[in-house]
C-alpha atoms as a PDB file:
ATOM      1  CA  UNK A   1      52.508  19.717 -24.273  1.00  0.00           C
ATOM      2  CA  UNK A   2      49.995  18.357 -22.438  1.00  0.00           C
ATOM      3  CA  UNK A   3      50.136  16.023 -19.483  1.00  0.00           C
ATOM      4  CA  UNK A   4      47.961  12.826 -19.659  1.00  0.00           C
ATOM      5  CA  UNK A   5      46.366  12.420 -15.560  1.00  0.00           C
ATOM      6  CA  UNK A   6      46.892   9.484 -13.994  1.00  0.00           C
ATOM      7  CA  UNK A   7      44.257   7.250 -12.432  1.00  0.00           C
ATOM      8  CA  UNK A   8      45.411   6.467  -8.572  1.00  0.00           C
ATOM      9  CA  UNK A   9      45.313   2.495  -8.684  1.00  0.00           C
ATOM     10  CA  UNK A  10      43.099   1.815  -5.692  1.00  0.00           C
ATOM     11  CA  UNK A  11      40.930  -1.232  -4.306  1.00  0.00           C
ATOM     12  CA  UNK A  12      37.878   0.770  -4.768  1.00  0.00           C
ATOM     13  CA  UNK A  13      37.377   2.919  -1.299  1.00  0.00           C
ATOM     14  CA  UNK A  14      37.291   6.250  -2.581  1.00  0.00           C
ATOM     15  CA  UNK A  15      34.371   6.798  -4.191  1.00  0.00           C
ATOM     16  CA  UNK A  16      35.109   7.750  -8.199  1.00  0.00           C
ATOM     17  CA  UNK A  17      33.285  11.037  -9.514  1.00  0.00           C
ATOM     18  CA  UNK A  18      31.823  10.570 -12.730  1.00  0.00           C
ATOM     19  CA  UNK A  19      33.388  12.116 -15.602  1.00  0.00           C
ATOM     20  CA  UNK A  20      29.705  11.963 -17.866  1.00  0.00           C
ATOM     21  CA  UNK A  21      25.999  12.767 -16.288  1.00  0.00           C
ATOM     22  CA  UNK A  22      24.803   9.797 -18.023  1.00  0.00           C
ATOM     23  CA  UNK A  23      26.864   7.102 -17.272  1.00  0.00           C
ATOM     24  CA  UNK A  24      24.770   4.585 -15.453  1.00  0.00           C
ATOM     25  CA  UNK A  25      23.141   2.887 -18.470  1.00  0.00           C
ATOM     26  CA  UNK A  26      23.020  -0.419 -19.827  1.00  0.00           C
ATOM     27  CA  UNK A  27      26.558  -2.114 -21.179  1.00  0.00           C
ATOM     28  CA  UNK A  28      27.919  -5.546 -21.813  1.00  0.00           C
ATOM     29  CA  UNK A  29      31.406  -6.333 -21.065  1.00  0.00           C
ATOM     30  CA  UNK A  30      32.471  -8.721 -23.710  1.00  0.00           C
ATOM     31  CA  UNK A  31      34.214 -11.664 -22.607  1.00  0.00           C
ATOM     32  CA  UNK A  32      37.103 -11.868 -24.546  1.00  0.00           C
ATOM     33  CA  UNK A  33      38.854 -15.018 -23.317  1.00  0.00           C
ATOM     34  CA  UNK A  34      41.103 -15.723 -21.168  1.00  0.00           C
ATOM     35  CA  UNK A  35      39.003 -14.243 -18.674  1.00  0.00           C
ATOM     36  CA  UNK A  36      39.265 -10.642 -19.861  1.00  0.00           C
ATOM     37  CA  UNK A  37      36.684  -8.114 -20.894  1.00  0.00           C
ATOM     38  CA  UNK A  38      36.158  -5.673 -23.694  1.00  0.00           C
ATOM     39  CA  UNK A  39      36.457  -2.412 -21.931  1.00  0.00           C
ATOM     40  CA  UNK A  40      37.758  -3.100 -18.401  1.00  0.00           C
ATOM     41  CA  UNK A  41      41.353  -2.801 -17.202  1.00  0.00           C
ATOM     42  CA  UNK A  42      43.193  -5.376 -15.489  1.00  0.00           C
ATOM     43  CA  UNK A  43      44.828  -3.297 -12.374  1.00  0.00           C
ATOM     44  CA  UNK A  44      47.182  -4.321  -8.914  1.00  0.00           C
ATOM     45  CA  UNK A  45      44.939  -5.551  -6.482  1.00  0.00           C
ATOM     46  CA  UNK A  46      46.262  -2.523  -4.142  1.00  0.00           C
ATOM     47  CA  UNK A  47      48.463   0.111  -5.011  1.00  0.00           C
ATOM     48  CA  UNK A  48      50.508  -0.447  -2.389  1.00  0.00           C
ATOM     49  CA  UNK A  49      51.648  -2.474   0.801  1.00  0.00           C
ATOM     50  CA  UNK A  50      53.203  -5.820   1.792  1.00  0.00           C
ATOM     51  CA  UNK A  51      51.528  -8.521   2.816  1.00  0.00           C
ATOM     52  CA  UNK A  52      49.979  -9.900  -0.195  1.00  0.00           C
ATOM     53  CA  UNK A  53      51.367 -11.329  -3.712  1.00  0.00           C
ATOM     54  CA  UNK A  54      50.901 -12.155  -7.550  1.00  0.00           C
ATOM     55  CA  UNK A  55      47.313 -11.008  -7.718  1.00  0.00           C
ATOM     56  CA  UNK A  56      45.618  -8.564 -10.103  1.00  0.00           C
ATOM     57  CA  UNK A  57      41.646  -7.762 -10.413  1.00  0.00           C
ATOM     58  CA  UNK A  58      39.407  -6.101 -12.845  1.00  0.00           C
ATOM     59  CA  UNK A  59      36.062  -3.942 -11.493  1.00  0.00           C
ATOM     60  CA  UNK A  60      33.286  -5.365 -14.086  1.00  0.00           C
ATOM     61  CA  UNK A  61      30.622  -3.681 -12.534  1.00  0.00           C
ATOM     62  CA  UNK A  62      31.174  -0.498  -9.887  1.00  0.00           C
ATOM     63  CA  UNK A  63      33.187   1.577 -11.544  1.00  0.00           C
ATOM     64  CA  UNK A  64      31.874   2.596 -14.730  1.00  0.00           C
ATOM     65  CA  UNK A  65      29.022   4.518 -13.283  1.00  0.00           C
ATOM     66  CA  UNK A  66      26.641   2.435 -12.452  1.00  0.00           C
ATOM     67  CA  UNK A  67      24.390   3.190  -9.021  1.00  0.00           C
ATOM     68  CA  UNK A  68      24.282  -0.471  -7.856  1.00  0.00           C
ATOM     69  CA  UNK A  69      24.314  -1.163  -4.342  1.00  0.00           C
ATOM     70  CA  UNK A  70      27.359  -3.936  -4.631  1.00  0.00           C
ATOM     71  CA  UNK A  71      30.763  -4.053  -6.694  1.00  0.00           C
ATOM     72  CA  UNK A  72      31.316  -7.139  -8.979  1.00  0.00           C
ATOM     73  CA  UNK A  73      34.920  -7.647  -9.332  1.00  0.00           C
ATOM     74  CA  UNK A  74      37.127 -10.475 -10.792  1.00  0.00           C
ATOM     75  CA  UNK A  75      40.330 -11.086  -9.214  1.00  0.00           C
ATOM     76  CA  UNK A  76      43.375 -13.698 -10.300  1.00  0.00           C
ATOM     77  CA  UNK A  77      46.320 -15.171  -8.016  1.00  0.00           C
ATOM     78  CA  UNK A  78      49.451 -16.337  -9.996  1.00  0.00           C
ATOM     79  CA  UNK A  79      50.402 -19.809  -8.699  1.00  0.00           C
ATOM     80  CA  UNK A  80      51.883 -19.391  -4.874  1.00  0.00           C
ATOM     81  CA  UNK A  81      50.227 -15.877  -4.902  1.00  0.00           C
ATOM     82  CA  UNK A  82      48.001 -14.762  -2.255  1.00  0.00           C
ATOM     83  CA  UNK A  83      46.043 -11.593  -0.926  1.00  0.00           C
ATOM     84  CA  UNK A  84      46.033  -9.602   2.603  1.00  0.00           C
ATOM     85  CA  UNK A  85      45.009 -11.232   5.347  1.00  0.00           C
ATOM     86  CA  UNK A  86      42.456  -8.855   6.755  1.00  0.00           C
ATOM     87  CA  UNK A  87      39.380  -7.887   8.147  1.00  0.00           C
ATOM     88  CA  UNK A  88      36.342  -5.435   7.185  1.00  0.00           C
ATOM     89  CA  UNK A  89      32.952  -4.618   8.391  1.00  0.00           C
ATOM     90  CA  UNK A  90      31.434  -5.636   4.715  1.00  0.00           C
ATOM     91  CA  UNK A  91      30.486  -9.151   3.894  1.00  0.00           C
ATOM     92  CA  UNK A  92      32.034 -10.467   0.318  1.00  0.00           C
ATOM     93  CA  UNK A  93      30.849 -13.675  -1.917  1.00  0.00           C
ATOM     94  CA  UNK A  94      33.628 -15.377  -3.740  1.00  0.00           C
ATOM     95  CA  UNK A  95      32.746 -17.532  -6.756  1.00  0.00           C
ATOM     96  CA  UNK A  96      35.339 -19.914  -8.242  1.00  0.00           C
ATOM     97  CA  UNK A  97      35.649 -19.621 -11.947  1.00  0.00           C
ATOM     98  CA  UNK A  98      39.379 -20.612 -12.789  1.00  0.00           C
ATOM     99  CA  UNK A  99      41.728 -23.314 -11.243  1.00  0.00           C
ATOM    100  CA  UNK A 100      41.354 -23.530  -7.703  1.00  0.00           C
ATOM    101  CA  UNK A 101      42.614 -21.658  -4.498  1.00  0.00           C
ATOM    102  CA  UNK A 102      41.862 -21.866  -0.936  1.00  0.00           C
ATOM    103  CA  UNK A 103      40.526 -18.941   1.488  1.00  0.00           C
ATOM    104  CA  UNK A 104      41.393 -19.437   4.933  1.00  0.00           C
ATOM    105  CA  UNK A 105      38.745 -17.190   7.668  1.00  0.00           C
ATOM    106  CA  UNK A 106      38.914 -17.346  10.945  1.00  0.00           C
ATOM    107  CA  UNK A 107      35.902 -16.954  13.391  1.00  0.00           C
ATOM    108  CA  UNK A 108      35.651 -12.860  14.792  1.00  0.00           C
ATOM    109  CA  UNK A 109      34.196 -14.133  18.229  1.00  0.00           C
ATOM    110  CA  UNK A 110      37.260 -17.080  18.462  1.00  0.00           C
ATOM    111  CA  UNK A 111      40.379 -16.129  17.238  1.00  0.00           C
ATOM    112  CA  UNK A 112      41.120 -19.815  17.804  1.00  0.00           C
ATOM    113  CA  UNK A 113      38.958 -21.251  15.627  1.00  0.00           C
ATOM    114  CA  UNK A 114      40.183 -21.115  11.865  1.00  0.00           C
ATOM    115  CA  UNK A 115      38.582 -23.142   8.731  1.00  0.00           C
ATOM    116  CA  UNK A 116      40.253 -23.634   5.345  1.00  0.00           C
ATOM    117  CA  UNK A 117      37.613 -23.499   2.266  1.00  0.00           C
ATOM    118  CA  UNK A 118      38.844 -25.168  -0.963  1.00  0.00           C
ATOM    119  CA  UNK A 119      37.047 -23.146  -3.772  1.00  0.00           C
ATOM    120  CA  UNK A 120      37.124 -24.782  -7.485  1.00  0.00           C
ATOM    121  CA  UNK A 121      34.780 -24.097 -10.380  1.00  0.00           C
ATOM    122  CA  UNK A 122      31.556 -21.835  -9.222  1.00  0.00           C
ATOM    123  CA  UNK A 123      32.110 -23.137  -6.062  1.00  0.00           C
ATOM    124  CA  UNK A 124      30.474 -19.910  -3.711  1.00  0.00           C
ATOM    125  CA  UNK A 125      31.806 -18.980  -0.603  1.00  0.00           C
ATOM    126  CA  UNK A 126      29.676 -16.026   1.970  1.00  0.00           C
ATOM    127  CA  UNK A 127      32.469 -14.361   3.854  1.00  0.00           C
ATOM    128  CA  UNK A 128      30.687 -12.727   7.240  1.00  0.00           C
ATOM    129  CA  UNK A 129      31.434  -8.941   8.205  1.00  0.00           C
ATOM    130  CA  UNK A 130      34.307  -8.495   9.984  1.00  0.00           C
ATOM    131  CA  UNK A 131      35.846 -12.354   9.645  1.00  0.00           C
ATOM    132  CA  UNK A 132      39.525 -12.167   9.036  1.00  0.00           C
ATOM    133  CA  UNK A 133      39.972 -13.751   5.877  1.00  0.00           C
ATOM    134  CA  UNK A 134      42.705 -14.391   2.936  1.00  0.00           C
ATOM    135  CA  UNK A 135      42.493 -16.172  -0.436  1.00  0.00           C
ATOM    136  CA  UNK A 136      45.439 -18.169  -1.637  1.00  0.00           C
ATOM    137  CA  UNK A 137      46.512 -20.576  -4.725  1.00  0.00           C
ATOM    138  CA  UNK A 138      48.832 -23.121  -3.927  1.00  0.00           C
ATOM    139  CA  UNK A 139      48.015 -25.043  -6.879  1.00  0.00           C
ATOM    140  CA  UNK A 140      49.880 -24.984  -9.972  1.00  0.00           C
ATOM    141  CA  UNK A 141      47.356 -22.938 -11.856  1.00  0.00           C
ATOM    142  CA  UNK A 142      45.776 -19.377 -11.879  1.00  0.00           C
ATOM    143  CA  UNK A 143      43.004 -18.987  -9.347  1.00  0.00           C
ATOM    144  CA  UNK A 144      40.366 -17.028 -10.654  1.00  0.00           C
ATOM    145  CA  UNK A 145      37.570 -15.186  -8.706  1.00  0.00           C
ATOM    146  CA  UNK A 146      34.582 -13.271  -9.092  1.00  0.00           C
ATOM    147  CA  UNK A 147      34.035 -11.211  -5.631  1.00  0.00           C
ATOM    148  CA  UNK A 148      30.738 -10.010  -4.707  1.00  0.00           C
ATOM    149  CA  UNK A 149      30.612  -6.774  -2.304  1.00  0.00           C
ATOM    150  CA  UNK A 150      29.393  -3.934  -0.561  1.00  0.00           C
ATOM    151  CA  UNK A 151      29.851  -0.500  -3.018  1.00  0.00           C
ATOM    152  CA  UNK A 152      29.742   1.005   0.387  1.00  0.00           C
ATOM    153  CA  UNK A 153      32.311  -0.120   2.114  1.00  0.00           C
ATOM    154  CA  UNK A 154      34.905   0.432   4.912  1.00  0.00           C
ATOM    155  CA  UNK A 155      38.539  -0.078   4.441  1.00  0.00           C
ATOM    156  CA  UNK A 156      40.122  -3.550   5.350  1.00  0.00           C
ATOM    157  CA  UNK A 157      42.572  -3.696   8.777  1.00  0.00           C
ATOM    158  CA  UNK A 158      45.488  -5.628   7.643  1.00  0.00           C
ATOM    159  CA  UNK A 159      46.409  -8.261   9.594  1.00  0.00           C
ATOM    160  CA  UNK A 160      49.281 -10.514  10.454  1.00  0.00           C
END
């Protein structure tokens, strides 16, 4: 009997090995509604931790190979969900596509100063290197999200 190996769930620090020398080629993810595509898996936005809630994400482009230089990645927050509040030395670019949500980033040279974005359809929001930074949906609808980032990137600090 063999046993099937399991793929750690991670938010994409660990470099993946690829399983085929030929990978990085051309593909098309087929949308197939509901903001799904043919051939990528939903997965937990992090495997583990507190701090965060009612969000899942799918790696579109990043993990399948390819040698790009960024990740694309959809994420979506359940109504009253929300992700870490944290901090990174990589920059991200969120892109509204579902419902609405807000992302709340503070300023890394004044603590103090904190502005709320409200992000709705293809709305864009640049997120600076190491500006702590959550999204949330306090709307009555899924938020969804494409996020735009680094493929080489550091590990967030979790914050309070």
């Amino acid at each position: 009997m063999s046993e099937k190996k399991k793929t750690p769930i991670t938010c994409d620090w660990k470099k993946k090995k690829s399983s085929l020398p030929n990978e990085n080629k051309t593909k098309l993810y087929k949308h197939k509604g509901n903001f799904t595509w043919k051939g990528i898996k939903t997965e937990r936005y992090k495997s583990s931790g507190k701090g965060w809630s009612d969000i899942v994400r799918q790696t579109l482009i990043g993990n399948h190979g390819e040698t790009t230089k960024f990740h694309l990645r959809y994420f979506e927050i359940a109504p009253n969900g929300y992700s870490s509040f944290e901090m990174h030395g990589h920059e991200h670019v969120v892109i509204g596509l579902r419902g609405k949500g807000i992302c709340i980033v503070r300023n890394p040279r004044y603590a103090e100063a904190e502005k709320t974005y409200e992000i709705g359809f293809l709305d864009t929001l640049y997120i600076q290197p190491d500006a702590p930074h959550q999204l949330r949906n306090p709307f009555n609808e899924s938020f969804g999200f494409f996020c735009i980032v680094n493929a080489k990137r550091d590990r967030p600090k979790i914050l309070n």
